[in-house]
Protein backbone atom coordinates (compact mmCIF):
# COMPACT_ATOMS: atom_id res chain seq x y z
CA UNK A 1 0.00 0.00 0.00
CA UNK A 2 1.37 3.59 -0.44
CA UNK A 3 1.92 5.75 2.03
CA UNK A 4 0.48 8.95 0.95
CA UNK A 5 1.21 11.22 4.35
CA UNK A 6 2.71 11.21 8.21
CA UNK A 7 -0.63 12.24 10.00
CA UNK A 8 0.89 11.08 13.19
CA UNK A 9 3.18 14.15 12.96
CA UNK A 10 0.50 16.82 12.55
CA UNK A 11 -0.60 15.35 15.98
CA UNK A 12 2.03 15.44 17.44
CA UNK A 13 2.72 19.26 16.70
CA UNK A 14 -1.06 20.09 17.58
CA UNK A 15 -0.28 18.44 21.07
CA UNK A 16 3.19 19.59 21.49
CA UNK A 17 1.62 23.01 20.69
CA UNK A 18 -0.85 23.50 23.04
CA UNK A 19 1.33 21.89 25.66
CA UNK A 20 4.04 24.25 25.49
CA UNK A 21 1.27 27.19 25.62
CA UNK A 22 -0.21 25.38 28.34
CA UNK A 23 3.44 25.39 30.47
CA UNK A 24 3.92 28.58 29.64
CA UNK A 25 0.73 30.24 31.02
CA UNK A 26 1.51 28.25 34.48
CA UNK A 27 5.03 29.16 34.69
CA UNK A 28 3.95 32.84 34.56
CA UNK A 29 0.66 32.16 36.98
CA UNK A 30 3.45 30.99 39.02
CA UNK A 31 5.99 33.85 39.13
CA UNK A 32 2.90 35.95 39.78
CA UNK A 33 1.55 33.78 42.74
CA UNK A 34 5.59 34.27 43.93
CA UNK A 35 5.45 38.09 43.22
CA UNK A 36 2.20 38.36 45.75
CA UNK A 37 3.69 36.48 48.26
CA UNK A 38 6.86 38.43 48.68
CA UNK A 39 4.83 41.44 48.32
CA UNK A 40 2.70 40.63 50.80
CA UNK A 41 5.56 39.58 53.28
CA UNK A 42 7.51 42.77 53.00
CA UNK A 43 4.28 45.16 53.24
CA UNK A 44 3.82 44.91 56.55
CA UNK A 45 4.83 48.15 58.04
CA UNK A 46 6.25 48.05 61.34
CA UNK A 47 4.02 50.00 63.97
CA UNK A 48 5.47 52.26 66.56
CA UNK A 49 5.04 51.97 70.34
CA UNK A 50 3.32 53.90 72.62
CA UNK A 51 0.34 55.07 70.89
CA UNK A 52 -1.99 54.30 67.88
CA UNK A 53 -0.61 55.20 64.63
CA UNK A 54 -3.87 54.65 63.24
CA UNK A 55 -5.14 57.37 65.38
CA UNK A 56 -2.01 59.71 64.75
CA UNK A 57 -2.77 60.37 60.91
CA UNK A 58 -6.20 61.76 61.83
CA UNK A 59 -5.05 64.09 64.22
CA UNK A 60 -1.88 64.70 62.40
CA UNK A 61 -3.93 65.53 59.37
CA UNK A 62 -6.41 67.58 61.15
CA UNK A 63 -3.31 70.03 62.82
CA UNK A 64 -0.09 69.66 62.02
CA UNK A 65 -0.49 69.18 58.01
CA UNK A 66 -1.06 72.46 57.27
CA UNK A 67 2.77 73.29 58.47
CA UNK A 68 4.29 69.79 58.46
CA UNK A 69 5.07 67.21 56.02
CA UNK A 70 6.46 63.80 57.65
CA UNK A 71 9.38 63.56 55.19
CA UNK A 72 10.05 66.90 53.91
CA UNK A 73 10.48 70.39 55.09
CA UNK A 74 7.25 73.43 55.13
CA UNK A 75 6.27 75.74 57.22
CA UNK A 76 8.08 73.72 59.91
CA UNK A 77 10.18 71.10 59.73
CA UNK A 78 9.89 67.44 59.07
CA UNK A 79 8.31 65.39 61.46
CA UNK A 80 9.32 61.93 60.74
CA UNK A 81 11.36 60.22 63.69
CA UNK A 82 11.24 63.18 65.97
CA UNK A 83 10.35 60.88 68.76
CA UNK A 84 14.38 60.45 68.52
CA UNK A 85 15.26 63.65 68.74
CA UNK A 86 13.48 65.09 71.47
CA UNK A 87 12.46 63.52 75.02
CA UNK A 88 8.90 62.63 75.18
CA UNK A 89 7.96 65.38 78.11
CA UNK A 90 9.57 68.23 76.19
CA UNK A 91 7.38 67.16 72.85
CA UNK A 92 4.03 67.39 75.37
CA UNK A 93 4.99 71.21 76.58
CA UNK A 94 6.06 72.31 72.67
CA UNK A 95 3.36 70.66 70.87
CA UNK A 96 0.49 72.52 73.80
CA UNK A 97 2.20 75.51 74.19
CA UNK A 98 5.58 76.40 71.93
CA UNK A 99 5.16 79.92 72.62
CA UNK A 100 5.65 79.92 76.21
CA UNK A 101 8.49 77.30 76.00
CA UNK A 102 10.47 79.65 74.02
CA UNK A 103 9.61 82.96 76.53
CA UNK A 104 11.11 80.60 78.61
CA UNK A 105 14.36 80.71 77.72
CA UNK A 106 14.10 77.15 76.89
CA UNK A 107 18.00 76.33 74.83
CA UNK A 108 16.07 73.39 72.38
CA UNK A 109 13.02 75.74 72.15
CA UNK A 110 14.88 78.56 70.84
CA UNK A 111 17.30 76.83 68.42
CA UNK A 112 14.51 75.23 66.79
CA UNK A 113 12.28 78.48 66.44
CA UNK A 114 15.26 80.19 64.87
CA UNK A 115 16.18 76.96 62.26
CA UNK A 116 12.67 77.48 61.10
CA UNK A 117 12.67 81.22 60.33
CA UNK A 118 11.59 82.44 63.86
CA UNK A 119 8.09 80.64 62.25
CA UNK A 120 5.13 81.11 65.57
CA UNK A 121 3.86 77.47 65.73
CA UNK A 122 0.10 76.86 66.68
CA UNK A 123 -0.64 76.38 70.42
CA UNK A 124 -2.77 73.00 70.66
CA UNK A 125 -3.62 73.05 74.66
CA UNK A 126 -6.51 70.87 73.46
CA UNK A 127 -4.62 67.97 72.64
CA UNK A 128 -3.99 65.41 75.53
CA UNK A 129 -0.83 63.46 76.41
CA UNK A 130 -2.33 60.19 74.61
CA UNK A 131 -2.85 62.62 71.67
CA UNK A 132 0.38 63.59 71.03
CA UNK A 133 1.48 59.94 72.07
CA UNK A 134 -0.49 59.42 68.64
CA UNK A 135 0.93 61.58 66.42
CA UNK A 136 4.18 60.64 67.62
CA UNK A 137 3.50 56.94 67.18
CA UNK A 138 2.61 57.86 63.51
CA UNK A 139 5.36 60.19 62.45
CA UNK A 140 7.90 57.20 63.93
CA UNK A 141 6.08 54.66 61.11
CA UNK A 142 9.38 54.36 58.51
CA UNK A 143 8.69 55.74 55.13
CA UNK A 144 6.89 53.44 52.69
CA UNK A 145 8.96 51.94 49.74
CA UNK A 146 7.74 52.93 46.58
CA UNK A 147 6.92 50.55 44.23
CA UNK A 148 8.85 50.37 40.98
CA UNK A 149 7.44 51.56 37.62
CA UNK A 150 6.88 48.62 35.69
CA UNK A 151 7.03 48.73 31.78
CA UNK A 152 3.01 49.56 31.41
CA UNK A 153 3.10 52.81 32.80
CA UNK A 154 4.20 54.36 36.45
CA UNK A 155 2.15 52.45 39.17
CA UNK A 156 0.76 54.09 42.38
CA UNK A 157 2.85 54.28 45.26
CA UNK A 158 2.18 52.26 48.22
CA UNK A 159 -0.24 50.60 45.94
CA UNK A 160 1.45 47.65 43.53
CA UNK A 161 -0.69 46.24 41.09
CA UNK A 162 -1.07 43.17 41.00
CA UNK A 163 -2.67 41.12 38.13
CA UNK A 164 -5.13 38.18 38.85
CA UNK A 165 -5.65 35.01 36.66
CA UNK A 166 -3.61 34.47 33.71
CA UNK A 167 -2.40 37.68 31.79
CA UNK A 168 -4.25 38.75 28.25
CA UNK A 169 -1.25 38.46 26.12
CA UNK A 170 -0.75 34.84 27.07
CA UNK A 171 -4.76 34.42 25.69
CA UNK A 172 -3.67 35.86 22.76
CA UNK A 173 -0.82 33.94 22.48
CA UNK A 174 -2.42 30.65 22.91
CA UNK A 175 -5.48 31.49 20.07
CA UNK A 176 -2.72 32.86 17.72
CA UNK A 177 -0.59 29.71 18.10
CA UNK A 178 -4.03 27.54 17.44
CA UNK A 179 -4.86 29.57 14.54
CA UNK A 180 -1.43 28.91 13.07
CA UNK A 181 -1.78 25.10 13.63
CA UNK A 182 -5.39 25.05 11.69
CA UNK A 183 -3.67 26.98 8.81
CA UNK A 184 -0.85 24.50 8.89
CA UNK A 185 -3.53 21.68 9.24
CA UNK A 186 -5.49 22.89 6.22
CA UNK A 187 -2.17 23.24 4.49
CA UNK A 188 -1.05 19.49 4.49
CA UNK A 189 -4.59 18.21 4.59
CA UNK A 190 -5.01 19.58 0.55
CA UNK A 191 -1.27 18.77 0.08
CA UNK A 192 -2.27 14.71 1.17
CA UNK A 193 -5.60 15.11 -1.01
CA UNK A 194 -3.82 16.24 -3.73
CA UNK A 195 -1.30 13.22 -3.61
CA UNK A 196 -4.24 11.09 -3.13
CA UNK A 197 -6.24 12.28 -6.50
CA UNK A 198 -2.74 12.32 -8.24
CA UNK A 199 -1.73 8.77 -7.18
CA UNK A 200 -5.29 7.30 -8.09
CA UNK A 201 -5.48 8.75 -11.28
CA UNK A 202 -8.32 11.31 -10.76
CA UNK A 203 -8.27 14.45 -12.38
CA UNK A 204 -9.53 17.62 -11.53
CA UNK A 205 -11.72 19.74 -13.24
CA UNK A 206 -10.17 22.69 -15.12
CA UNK A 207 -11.00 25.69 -14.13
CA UNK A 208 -13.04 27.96 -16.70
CA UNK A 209 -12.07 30.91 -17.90
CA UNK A 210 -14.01 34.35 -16.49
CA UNK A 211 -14.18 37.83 -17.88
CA UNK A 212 -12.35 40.03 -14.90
CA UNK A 213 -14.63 41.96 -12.93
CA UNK A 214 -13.08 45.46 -13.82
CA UNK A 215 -13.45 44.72 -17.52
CA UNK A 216 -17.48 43.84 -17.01
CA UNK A 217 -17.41 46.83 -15.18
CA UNK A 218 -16.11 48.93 -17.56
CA UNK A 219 -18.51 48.07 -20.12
CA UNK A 220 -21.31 48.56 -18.12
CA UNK A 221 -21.90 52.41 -19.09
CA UNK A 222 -24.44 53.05 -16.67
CA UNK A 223 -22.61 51.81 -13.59
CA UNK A 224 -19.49 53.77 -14.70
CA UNK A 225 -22.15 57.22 -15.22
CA UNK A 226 -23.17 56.34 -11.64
CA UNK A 227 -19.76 55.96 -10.15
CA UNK A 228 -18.55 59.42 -11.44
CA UNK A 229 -21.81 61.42 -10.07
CA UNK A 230 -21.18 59.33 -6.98
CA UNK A 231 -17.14 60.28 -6.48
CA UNK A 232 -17.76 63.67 -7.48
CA UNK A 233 -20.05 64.26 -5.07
CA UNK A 234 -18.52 62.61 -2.16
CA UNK A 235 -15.06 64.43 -3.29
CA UNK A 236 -17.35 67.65 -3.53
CA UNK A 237 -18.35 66.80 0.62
CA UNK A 238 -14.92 66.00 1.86
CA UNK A 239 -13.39 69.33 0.60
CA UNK A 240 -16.32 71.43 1.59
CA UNK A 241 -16.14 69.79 5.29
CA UNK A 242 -12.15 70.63 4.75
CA UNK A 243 -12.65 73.96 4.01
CA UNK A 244 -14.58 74.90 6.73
CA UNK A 245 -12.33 73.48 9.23
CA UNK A 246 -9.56 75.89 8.54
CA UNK A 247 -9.32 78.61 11.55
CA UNK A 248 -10.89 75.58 13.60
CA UNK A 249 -9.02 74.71 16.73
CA UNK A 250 -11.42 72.56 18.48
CA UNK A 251 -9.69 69.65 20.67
CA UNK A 252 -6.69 71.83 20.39
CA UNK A 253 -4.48 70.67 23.91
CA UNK A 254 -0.85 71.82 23.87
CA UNK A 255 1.81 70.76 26.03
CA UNK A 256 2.55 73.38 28.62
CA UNK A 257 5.46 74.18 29.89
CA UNK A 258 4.39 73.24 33.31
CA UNK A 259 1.87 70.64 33.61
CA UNK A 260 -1.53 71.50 35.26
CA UNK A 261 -4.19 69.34 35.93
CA UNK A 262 -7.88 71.20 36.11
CA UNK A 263 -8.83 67.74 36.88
CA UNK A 264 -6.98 68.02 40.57
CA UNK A 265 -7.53 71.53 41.06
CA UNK A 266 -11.02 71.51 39.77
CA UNK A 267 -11.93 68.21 40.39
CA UNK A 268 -10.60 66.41 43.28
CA UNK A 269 -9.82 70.18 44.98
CA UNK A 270 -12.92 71.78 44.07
CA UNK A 271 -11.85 75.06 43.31
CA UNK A 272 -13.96 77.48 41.58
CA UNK A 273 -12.96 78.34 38.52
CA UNK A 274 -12.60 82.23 38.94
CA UNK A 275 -10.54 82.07 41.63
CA UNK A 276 -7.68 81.23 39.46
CA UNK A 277 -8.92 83.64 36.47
CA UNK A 278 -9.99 86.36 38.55
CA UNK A 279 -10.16 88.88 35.74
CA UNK A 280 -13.06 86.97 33.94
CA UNK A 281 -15.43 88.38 36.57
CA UNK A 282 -14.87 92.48 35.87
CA UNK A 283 -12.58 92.05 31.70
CA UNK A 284 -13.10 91.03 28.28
CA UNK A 285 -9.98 88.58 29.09
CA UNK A 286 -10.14 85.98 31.22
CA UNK A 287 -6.55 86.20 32.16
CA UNK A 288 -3.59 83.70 33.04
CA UNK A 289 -3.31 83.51 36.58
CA UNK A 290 -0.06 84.94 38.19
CA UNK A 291 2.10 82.44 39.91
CA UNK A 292 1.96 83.93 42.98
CA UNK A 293 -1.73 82.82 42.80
CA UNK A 294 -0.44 79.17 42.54
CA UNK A 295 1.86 80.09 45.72
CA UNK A 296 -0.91 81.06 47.59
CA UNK A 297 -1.89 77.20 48.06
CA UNK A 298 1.84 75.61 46.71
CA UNK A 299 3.81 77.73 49.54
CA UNK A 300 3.24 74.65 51.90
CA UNK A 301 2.38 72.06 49.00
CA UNK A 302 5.40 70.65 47.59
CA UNK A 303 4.39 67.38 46.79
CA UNK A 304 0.92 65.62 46.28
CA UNK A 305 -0.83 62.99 47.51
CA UNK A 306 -0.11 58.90 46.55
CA UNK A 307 -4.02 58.64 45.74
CA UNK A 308 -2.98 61.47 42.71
CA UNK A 309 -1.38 59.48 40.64
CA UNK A 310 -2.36 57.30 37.93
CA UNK A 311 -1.32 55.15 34.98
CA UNK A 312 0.34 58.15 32.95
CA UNK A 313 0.98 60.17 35.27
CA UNK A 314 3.16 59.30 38.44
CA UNK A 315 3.40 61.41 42.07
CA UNK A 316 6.84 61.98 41.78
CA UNK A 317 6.29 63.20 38.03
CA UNK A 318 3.30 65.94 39.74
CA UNK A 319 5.99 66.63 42.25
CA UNK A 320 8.33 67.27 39.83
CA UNK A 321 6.26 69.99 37.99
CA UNK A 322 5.21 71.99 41.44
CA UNK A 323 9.19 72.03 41.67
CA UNK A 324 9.02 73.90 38.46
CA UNK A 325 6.97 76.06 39.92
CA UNK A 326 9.15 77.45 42.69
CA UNK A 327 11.89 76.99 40.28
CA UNK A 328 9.60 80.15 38.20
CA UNK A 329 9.29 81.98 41.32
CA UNK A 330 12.29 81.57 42.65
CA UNK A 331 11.26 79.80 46.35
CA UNK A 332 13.78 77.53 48.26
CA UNK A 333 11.35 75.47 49.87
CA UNK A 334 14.24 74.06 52.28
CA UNK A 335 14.56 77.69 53.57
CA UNK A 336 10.79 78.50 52.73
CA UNK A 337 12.16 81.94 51.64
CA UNK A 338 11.85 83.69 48.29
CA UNK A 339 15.16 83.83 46.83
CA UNK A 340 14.91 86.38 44.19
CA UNK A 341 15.76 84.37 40.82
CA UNK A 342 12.70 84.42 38.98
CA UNK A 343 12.57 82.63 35.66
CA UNK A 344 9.11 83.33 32.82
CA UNK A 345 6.83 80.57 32.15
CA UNK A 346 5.90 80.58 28.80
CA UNK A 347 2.53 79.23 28.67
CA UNK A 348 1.06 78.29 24.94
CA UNK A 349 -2.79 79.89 24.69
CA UNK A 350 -5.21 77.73 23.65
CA UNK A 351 -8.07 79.83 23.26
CA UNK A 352 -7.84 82.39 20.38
CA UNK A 353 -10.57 84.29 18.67
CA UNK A 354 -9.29 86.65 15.41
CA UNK A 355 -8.73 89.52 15.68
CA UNK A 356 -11.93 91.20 14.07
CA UNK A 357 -14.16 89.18 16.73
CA UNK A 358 -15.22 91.44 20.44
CA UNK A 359 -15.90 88.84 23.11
CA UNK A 360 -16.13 90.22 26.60
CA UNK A 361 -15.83 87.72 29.47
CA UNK A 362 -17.43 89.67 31.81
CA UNK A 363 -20.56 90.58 30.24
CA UNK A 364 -21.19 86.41 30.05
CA UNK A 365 -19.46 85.90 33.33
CA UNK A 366 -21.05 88.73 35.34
CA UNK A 367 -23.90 89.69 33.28
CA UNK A 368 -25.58 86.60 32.12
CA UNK A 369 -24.20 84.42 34.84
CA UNK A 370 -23.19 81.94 32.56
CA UNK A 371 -21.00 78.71 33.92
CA UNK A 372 -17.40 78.52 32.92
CA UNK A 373 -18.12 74.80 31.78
CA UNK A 374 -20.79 76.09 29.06
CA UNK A 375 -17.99 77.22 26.66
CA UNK A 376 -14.98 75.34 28.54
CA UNK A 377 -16.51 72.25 28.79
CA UNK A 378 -16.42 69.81 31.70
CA UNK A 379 -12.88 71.39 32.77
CA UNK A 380 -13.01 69.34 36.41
CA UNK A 381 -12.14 66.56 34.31
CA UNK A 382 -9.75 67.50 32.38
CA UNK A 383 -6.16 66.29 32.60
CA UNK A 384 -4.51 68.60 29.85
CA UNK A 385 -6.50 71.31 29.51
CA UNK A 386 -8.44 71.43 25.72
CA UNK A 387 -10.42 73.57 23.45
CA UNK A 388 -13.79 72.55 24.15
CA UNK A 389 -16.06 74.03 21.89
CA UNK A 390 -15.30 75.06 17.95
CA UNK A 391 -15.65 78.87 18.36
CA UNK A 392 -17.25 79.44 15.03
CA UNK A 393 -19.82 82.17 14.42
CA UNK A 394 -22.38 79.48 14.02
CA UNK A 395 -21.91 78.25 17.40
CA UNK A 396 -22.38 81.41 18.79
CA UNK A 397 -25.27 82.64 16.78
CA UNK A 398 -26.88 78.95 18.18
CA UNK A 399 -25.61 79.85 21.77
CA UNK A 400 -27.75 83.36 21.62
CA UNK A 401 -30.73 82.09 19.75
CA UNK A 402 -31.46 79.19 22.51
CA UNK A 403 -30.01 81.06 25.52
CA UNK A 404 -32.30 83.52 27.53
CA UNK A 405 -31.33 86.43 28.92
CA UNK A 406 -30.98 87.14 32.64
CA UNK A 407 -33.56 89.92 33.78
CA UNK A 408 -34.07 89.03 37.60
CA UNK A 409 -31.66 91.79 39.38
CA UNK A 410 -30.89 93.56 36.07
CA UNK A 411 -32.29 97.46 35.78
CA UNK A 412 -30.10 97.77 32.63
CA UNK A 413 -32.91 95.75 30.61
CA UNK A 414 -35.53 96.20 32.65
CA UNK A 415 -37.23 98.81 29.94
CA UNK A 416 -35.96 97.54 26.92
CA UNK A 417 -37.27 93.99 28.11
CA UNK A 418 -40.74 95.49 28.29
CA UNK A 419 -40.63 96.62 25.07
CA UNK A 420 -39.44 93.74 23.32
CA UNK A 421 -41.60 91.23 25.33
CA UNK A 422 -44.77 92.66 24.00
CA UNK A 423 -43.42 92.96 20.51
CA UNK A 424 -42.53 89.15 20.39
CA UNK A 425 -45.14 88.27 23.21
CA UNK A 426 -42.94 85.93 24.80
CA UNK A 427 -42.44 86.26 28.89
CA UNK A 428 -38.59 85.77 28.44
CA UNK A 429 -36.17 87.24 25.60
CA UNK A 430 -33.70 85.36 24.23
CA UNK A 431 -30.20 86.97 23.72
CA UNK A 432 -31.43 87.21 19.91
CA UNK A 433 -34.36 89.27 20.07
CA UNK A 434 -32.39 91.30 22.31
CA UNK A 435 -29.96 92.28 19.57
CA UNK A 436 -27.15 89.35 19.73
CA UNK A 437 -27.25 88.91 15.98
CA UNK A 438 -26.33 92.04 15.08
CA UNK A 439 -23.22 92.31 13.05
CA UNK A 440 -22.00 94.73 15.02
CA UNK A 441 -22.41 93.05 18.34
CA UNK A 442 -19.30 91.15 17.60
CA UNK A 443 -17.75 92.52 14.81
CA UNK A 444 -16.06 96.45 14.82
């Protein structure tokens, strides 16, 4: 009998196959498992004694963070392991009462009031002995190790992801190497057929000649008439759509030359909008805020919180960019003095009408009471700060059409709204029939 093909050996390569993916996806469940364990063995922070650390952090956060950072210098210095630098019963009398220690005469006292700038620190009579036993326990915690950026991105610190169950690119893997096989499969299964036919003497049936599809096409008049009114038209679209997207900026988002996240300041911070731009309240503009605006908050901020990070953007890459900051301004904050070398930021504007186009922040601000976010968009959750809204005549012209205008508390249209309300006998006036499509409304 002749032997017409080895299927033993496509078998064997299907099972070898799926064994080897098989080993390979528990060899990496493995090293996980292993990853978790020594993780978990190592996180364990060690607690201090003689108080509850636990405890500590809320009263820590709720008065000394304002003027103390446990590993870095503020207002005051840094706290961390200053159980082993002062005696426990000199701690209680500074922490309820530094003031009088220093009147005093108190040597430690003074030397520390003059290292920190001759700064007044907070009396806190309130807080008992088991209080500041607390605080002490938590400041004496040792510093959390941060956990190493892997190659997806910069990962939380404190925080170490860890993936469950077996990773997606070993699925992958596993269906692309089974795919492969059933092409391989298919392969040698028509090359043993063909052997097969060959060696019995069967023929196959020759294929017929066809007329080419672009050559039936081409004599088809009408289809090629159709065609032509059909790509004319749809080129016709595209470069209309084209043209009218010149002068466009919308989703515009620059790089800045220091990062800044609305969505922290906005977002997690909750601060309004115009007390940053200021000058949209009472100008046409609605200004770039002065660094010393950002000081008013950074001054005793110099680094974020862990819970800020996130995937693309890492804590010590936010800390780097408030460093920037005093770099701008020129603050030391080891001394937390002003040191006189001032450098410019130069910001890139994002918004920008032309030139022949009058826009007046305050009169939509102010005026109309209008929310930032109507022309801004949803800037709380913004991480680089984007052009929201196109900025095109038509979008105005929509805005005032639909948008009604703000009489309650306004004497300015108090007459002219009585006019106009019985000539369109409406109740409320839009900021159309009050004039907002006039030409020279916006344009001098």
């Amino acid at each position: 009998m002749k032997k017409v093909g080895n299927h033993n050996s496509i078998s064997r390569k299907l099972v070898l196959g799926i064994a080897l993916s098989v080993i390979f996806s528990l060899t990496s469940f493995a090293q996980e498992a292993a990853a978790v364990t020594a993780d978990a063995a190592t996180a364990a922070p060690v607690a201090a004694t003689g108080g509850d650390a636990v405890k500590g952090k809320e009263l820590f956060n709720a008065n000394c963070a304002a003027c103390h950072k446990l590993d870095a210098k503020a207002t005051g210095p840094m706290l961390r392991g200053i159980a082993a630098k002062y005696e426990m019963a000199w701690l209680y009398k500074w922490v309820k009462n530094s003031s009088d220690l220093i009147k005093s005469g108190d040597a430690q006292a003074v030397k520390v009031f003059e290292e920190n700038n001759k700064a007044v620190m907070s009396a806190f009579p309130q807080l008992s002995d088991a209080d500041i036993d607390n605080i002490i326990a938590y400041t004496s915690e040792p510093k959390a190790e941060v956990a190493a950026p892997g190659p997806g991105g910069a990962e939380v610190p404190g925080k170490p992801a860890v993936d469950s169950g077996i990773s997606n690119n070993i699925i992958l893997g596993a269906l692309a190497l089974v795919m492969v096989i059933l092409v391989v499969m298919l392969f040698l299964v028509n090359k043993v057929l063909s052997k097969v036919a060959k060696a019995n003497g069967i023929e196959t049936a020759p294929k017929t000649p066809t007329t080419p599809i672009w050559k039936a096409f081409a004599r088809n008049q009408f289809l090629v008439l159709v065609t032509a009114i059909f790509l004319l038209l749809a080129s016709a679209y595209f470069v209309y759509g084209f043209l009218m997207q010149v002068g466009v900026d919308q989703d515009y988002a620059p790089i800045q030359p220091i990062h800044y996240s609305h969505r922290i300041h906005a977002g997690d911070n909750e601060i309004n909008c115009k007390y940053c731009h200021s000058a949209a309240r009472v100008s046409k503009n609605g200004g770039i805020p002065s660094l010393n605006v950002c000081m008013n908050c950074h001054k005793n901020i110099a680094e974020v919180a862990e819970t800020t990070a996130t995937p693309e953007y890492s804590k010590a890459f936010y800390d780097e960019q408030i460093q920037k900051l005093y770099t701008a301004v020129g603050w030391d904050k080891t001394t937390q003095s002003y040191t006189g070398k001032t450098q410019p930021v130069k910001w890139v504007r994002i918004h920008n009408l032309p030139d022949f186009v009058y826009f007046n922040h305050s009169q939509h601000v102010t005026v109309a009471g209008i929310e930032c976010q109507t022309c801004h968009g949803p800037v709380q959750e913004y991480e680089i700060q984007k052009q929201f809204a196109p900025l095109t005549m038509g979008w105005c012209i929509d805005c005032h059409r639909k948008t009604d205008v703000k009489m309650e508390g306004n004497e300015y249209y108090t007459k002219i709204h009585e006019e106009l309300s019985k000539k369109y006998g409406v109740d409320k006036l839009t900021a159309a029939q009050m004039g907002g499509l006039e030409c020279g409304k916006c344009h001098y």
